[in-house]
C-alpha atoms as a PDB file:
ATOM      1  CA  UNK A   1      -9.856  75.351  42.802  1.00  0.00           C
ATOM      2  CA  UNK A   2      -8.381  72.538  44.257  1.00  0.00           C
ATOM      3  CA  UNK A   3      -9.732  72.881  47.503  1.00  0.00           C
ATOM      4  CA  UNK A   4     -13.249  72.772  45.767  1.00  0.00           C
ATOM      5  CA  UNK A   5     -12.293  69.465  43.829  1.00  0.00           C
ATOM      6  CA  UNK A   6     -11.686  68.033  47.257  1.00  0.00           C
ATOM      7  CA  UNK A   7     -14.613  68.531  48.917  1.00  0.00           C
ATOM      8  CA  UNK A   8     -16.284  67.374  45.415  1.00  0.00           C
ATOM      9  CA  UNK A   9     -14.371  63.650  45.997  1.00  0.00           C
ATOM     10  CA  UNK A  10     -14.794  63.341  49.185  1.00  0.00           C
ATOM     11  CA  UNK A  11     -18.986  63.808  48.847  1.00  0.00           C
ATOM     12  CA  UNK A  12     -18.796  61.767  45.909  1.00  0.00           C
ATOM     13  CA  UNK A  13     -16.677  58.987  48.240  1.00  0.00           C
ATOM     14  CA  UNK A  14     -19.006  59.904  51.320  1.00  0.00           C
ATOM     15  CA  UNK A  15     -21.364  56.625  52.247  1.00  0.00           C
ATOM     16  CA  UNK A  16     -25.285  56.911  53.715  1.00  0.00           C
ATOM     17  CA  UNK A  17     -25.077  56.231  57.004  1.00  0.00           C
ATOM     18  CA  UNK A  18     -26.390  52.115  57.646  1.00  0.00           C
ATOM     19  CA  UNK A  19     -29.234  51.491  59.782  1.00  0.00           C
ATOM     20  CA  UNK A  20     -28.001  49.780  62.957  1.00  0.00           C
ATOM     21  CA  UNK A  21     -30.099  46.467  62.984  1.00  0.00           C
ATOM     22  CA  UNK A  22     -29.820  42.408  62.606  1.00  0.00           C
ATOM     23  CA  UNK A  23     -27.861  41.939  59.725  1.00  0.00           C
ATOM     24  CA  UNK A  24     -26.070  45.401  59.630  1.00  0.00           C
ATOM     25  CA  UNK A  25     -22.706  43.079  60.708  1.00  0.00           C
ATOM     26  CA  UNK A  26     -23.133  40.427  58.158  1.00  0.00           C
ATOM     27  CA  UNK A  27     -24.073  43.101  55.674  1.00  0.00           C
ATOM     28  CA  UNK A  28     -20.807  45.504  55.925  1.00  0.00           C
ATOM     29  CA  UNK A  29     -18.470  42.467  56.249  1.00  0.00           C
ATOM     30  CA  UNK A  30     -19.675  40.527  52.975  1.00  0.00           C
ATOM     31  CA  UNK A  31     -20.864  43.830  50.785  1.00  0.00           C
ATOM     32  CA  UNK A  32     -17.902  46.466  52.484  1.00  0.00           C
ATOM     33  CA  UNK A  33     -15.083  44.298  51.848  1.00  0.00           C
ATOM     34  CA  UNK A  34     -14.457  45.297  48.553  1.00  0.00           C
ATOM     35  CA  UNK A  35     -16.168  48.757  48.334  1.00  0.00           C
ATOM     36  CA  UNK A  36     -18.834  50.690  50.731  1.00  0.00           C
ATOM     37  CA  UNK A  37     -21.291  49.174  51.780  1.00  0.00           C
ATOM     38  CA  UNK A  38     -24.239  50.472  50.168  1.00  0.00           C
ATOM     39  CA  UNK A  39     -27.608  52.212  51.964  1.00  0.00           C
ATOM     40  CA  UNK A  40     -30.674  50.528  50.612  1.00  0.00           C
ATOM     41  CA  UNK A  41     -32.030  53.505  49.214  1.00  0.00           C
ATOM     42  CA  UNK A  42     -29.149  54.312  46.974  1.00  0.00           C
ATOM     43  CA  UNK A  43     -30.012  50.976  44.437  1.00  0.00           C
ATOM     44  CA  UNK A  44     -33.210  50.648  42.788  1.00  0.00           C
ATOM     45  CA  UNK A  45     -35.272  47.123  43.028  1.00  0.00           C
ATOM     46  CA  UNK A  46     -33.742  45.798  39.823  1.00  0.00           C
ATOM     47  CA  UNK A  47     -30.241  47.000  40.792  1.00  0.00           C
ATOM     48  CA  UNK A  48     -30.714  44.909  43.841  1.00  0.00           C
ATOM     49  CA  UNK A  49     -31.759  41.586  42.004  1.00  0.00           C
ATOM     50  CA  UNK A  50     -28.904  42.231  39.532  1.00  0.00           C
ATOM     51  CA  UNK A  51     -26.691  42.929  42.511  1.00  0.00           C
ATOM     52  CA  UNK A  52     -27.595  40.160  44.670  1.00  0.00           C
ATOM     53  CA  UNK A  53     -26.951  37.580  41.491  1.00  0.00           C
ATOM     54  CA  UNK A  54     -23.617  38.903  41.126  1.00  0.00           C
ATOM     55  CA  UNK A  55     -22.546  39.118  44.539  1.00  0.00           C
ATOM     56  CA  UNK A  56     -23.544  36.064  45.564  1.00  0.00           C
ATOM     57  CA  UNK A  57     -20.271  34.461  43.922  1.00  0.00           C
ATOM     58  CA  UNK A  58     -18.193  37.158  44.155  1.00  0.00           C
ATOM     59  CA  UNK A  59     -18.660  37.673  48.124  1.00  0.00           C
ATOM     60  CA  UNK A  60     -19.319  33.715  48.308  1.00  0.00           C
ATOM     61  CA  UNK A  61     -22.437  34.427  50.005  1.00  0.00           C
ATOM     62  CA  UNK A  62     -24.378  31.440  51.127  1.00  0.00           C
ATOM     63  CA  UNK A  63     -28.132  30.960  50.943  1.00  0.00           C
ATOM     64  CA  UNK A  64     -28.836  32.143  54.617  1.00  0.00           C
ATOM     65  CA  UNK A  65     -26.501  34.909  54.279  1.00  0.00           C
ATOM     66  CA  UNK A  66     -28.343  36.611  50.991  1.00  0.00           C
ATOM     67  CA  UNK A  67     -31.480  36.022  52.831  1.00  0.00           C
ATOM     68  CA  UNK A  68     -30.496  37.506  56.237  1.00  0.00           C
ATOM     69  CA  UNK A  69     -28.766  40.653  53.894  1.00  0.00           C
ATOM     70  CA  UNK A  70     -32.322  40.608  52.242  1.00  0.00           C
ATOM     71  CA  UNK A  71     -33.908  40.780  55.483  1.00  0.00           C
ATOM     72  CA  UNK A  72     -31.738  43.273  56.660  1.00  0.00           C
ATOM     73  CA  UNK A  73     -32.188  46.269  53.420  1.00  0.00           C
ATOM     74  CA  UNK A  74     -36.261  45.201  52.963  1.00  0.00           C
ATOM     75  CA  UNK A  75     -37.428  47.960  55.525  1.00  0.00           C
ATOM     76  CA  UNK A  76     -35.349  51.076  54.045  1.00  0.00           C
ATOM     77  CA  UNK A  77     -35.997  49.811  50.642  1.00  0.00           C
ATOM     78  CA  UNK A  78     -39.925  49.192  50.763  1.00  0.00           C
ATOM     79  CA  UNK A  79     -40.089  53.170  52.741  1.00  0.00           C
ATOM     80  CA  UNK A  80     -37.844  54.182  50.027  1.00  0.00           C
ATOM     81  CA  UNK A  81     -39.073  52.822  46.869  1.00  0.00           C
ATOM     82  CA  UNK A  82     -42.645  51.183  47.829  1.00  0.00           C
ATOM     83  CA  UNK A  83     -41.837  47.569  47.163  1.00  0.00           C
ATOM     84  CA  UNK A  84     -40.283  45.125  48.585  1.00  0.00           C
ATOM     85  CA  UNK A  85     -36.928  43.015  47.084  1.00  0.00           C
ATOM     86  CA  UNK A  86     -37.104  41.070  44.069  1.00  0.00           C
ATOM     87  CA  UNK A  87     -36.892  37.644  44.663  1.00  0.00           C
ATOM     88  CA  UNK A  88     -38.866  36.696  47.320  1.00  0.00           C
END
């Protein structure tokens, strides 16, 4: 039983692998220094504009920064979802 619990946590605690790419640096040192860095896929388009709002104080991301983190999740998110990120 608590072998099976384990495996449970640590899929639950697993992260998507990132797409190696301009901004993948930037992106895991601002958004993975508190938690994982999340794969674009995993966050809907309005879970992105809510995230990037908050996040932008909280990670004291600068304008150039949000957009090159923009820049970097746009391709996986528009396959993913069919749209590009809010706020553009």
């Amino acid at each position: 039983m608590a072998s099976l619990l384990l495996v449970f946590l640590f899929a639950a605690c697993a992260s998507v692998p990132l797409p190696e790419r301009e901004g993948v640096v930037l992106y895991r040192k601002k958004c993975g220094a508190c938690h994982r860095p999340y794969a674009p896929t995993e966050i809907r388009a309005a879970g992105w504009d809510k995230t990037f709002a908050e996040m932008k104080n909280r990670a004291r991301l600068t304008p150039e920064e949000i957009e090159t983190i923009r820049r970097y999740l746009e391709p996986d998110f528009a396959s993913a979802h069919g749209a590009t990120l809010p706020g553009r």
